[in-house]
C-alpha atoms as a PDB file:
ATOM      1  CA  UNK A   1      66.195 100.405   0.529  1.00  0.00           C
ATOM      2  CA  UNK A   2      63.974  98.742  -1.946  1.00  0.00           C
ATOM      3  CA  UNK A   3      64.029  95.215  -3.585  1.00  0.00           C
ATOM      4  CA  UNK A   4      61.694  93.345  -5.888  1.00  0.00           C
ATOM      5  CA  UNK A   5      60.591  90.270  -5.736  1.00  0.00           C
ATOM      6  CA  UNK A   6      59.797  88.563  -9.359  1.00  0.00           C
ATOM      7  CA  UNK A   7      58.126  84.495  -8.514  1.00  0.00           C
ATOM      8  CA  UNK A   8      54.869  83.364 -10.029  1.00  0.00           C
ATOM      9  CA  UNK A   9      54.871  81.042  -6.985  1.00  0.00           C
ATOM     10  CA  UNK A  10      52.839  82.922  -4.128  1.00  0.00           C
ATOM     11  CA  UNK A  11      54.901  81.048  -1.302  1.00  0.00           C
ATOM     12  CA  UNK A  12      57.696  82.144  -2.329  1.00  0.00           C
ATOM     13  CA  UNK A  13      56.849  85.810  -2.878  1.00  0.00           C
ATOM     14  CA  UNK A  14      55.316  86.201   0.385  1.00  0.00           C
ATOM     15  CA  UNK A  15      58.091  84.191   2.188  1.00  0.00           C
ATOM     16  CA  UNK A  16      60.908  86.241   0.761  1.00  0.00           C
ATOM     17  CA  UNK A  17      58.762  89.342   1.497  1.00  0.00           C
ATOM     18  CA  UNK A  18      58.361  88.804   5.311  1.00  0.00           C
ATOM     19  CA  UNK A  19      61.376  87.841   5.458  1.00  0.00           C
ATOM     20  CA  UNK A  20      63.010  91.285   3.642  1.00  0.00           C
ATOM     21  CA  UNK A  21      60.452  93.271   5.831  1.00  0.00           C
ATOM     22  CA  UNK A  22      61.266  91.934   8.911  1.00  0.00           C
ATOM     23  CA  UNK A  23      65.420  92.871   8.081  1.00  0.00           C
ATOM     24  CA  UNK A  24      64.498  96.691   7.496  1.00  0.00           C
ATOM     25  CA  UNK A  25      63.974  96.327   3.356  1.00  0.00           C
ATOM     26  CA  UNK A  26      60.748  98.018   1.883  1.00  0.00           C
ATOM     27  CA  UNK A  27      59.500  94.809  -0.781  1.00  0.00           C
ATOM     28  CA  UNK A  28      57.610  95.234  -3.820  1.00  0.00           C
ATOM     29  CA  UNK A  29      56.473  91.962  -5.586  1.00  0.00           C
ATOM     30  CA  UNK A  30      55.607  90.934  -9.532  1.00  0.00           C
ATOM     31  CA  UNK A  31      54.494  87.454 -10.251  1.00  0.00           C
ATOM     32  CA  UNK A  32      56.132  87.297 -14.195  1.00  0.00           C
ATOM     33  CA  UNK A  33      58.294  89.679 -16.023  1.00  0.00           C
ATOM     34  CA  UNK A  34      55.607  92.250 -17.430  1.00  0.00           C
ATOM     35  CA  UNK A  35      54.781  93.109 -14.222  1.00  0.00           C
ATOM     36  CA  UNK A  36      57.930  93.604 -13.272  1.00  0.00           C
ATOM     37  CA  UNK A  37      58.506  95.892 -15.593  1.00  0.00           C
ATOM     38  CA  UNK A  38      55.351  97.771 -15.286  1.00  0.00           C
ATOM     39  CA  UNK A  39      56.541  98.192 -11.188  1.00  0.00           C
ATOM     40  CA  UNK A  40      59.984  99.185 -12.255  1.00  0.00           C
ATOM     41  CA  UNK A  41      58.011 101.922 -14.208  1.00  0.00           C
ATOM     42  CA  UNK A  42      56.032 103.221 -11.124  1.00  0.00           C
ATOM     43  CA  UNK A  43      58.366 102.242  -8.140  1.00  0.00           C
ATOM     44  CA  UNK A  44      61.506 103.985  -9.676  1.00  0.00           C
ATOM     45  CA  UNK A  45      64.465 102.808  -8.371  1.00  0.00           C
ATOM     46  CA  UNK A  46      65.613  99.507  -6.376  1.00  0.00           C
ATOM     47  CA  UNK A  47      68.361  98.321  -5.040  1.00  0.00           C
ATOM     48  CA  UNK A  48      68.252  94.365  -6.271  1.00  0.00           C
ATOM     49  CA  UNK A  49      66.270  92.270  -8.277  1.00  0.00           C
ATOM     50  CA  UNK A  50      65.291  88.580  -6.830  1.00  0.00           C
ATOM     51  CA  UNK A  51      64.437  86.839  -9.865  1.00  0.00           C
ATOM     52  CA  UNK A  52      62.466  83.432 -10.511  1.00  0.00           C
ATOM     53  CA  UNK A  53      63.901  82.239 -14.082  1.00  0.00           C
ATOM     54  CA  UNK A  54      60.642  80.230 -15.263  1.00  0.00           C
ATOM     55  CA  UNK A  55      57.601  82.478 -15.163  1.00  0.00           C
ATOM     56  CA  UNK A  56      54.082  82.307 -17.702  1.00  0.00           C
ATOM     57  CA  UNK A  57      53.677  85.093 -19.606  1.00  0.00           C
ATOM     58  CA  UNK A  58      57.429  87.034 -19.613  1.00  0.00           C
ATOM     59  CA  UNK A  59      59.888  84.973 -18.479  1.00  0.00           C
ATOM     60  CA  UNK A  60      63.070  85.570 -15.619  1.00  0.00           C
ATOM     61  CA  UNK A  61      65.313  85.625 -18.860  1.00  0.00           C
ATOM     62  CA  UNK A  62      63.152  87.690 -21.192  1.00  0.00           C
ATOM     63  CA  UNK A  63      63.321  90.284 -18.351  1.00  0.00           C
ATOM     64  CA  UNK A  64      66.803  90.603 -17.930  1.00  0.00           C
ATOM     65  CA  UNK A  65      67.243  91.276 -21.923  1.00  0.00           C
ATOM     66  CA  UNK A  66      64.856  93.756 -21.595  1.00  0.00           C
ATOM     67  CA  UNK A  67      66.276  95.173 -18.663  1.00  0.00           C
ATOM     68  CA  UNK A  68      69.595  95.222 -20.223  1.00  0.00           C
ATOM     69  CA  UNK A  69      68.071  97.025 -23.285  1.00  0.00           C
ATOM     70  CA  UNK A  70      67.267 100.426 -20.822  1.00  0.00           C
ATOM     71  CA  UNK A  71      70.141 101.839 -19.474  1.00  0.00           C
ATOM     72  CA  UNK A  72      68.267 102.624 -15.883  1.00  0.00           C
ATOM     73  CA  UNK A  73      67.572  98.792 -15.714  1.00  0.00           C
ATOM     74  CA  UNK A  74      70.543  97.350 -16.738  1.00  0.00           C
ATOM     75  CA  UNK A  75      73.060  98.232 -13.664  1.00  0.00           C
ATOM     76  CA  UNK A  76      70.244  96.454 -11.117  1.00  0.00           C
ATOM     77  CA  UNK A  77      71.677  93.776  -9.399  1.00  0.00           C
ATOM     78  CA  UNK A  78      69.892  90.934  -9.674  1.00  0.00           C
ATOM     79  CA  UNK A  79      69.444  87.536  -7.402  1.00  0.00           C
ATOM     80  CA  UNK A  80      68.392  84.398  -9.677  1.00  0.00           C
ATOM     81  CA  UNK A  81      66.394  82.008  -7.464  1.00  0.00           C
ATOM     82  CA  UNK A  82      65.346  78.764  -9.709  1.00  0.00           C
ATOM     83  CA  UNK A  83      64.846  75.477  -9.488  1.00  0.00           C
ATOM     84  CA  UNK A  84      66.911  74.488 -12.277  1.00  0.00           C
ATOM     85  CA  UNK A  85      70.383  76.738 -11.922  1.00  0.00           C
ATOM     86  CA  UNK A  86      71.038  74.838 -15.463  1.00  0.00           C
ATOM     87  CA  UNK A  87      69.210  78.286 -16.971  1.00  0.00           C
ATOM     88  CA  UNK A  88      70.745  80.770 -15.018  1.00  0.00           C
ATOM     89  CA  UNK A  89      72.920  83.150 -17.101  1.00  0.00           C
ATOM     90  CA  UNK A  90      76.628  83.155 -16.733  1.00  0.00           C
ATOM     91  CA  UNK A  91      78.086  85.543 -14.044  1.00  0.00           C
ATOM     92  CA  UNK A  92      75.044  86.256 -11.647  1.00  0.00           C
ATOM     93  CA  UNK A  93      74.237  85.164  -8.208  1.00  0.00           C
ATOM     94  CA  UNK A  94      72.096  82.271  -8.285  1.00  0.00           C
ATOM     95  CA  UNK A  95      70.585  80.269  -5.780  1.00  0.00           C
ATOM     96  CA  UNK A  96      68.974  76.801  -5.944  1.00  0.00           C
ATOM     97  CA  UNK A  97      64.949  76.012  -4.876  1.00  0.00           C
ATOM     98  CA  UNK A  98      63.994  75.249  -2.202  1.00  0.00           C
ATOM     99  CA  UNK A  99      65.701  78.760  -0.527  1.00  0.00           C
ATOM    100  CA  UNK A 100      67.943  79.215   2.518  1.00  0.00           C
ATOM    101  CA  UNK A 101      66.453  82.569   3.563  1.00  0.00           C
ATOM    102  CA  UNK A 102      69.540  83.360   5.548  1.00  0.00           C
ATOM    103  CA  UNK A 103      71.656  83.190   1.877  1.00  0.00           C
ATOM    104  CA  UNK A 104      69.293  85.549   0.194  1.00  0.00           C
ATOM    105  CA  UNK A 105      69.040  87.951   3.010  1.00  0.00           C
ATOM    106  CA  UNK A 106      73.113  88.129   3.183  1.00  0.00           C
ATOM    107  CA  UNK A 107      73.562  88.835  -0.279  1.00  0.00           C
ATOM    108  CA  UNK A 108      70.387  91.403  -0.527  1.00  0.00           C
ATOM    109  CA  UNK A 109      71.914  93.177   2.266  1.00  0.00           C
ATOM    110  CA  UNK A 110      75.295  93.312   0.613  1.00  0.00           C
ATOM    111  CA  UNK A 111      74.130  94.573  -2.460  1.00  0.00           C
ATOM    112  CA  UNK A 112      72.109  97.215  -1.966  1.00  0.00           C
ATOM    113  CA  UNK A 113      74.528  98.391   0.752  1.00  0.00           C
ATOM    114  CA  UNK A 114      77.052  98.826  -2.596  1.00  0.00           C
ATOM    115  CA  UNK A 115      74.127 100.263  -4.578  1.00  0.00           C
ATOM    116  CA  UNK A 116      73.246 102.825  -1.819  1.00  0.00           C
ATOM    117  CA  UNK A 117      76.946 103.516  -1.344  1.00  0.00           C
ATOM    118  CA  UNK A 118      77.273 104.152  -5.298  1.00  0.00           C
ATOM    119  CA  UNK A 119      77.150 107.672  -6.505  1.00  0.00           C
ATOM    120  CA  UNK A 120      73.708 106.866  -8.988  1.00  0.00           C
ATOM    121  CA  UNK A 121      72.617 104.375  -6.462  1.00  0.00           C
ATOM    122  CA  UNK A 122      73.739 101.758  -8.955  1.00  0.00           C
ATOM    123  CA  UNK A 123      76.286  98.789  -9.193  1.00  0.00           C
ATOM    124  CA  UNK A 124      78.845  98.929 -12.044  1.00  0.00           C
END
């Protein structure tokens, strides 16, 4: 099972990635939205999304709307981690800077087990 990491802030990135790693998941990382979306491209599919909302160059938000523009994209789960949950968008799973690792790694787990458990590999 796959997840991506999306955090302009290096500690953060490599934190969550150990972290994943060491609990089974294979991690890929992006530090703004374009690259995110340029690993989407090459990685194929994933099974969550952990998202930092305020990123230079294409921010958290301006990848989810493009995300939810391509139909492949758009049934990812995604994790919002943020210092400022004020930004989040309605109706996703957010979590609050500074992390509790143990929080993130529940609900990672739990999601892709429903992704890999969906015919499509995909949450409705």
């Amino acid at each position: 099972m796959k997840v991506l990491i999306v955090d302009d802030e290096i500690a953060t990135r490599d934190t969550l990635r150990d972290v994943l790693e060491d609990e089974g998941f294979a991690v890929e990382v992006a530090s703004n939205g374009r690259e995110a979306l340029d690993q989407l491209a090459k990685i194929g599919h994933v099974c969550a999304i952990i998202l930092d909302l305020i990123m230079p160059e294409m921010s958290g938000q301006e990848l989810l709307e493009a995300m939810g523009a391509e139909a492949r994209l758009a049934t990812i789960p995604v994790v919002i981690v943020t210092s400022d949950t004020t930004r989040a968008p309605a109706g996703r799973t957010t979590f609050r800077k500074p992390l509790r690792l143990d929080n993130i790694v529940d609900t990672v787990s739990k999601l892709c087990c429903r992704s890999a458990a969906t015919p499509g590999g995909s949450v409705s």
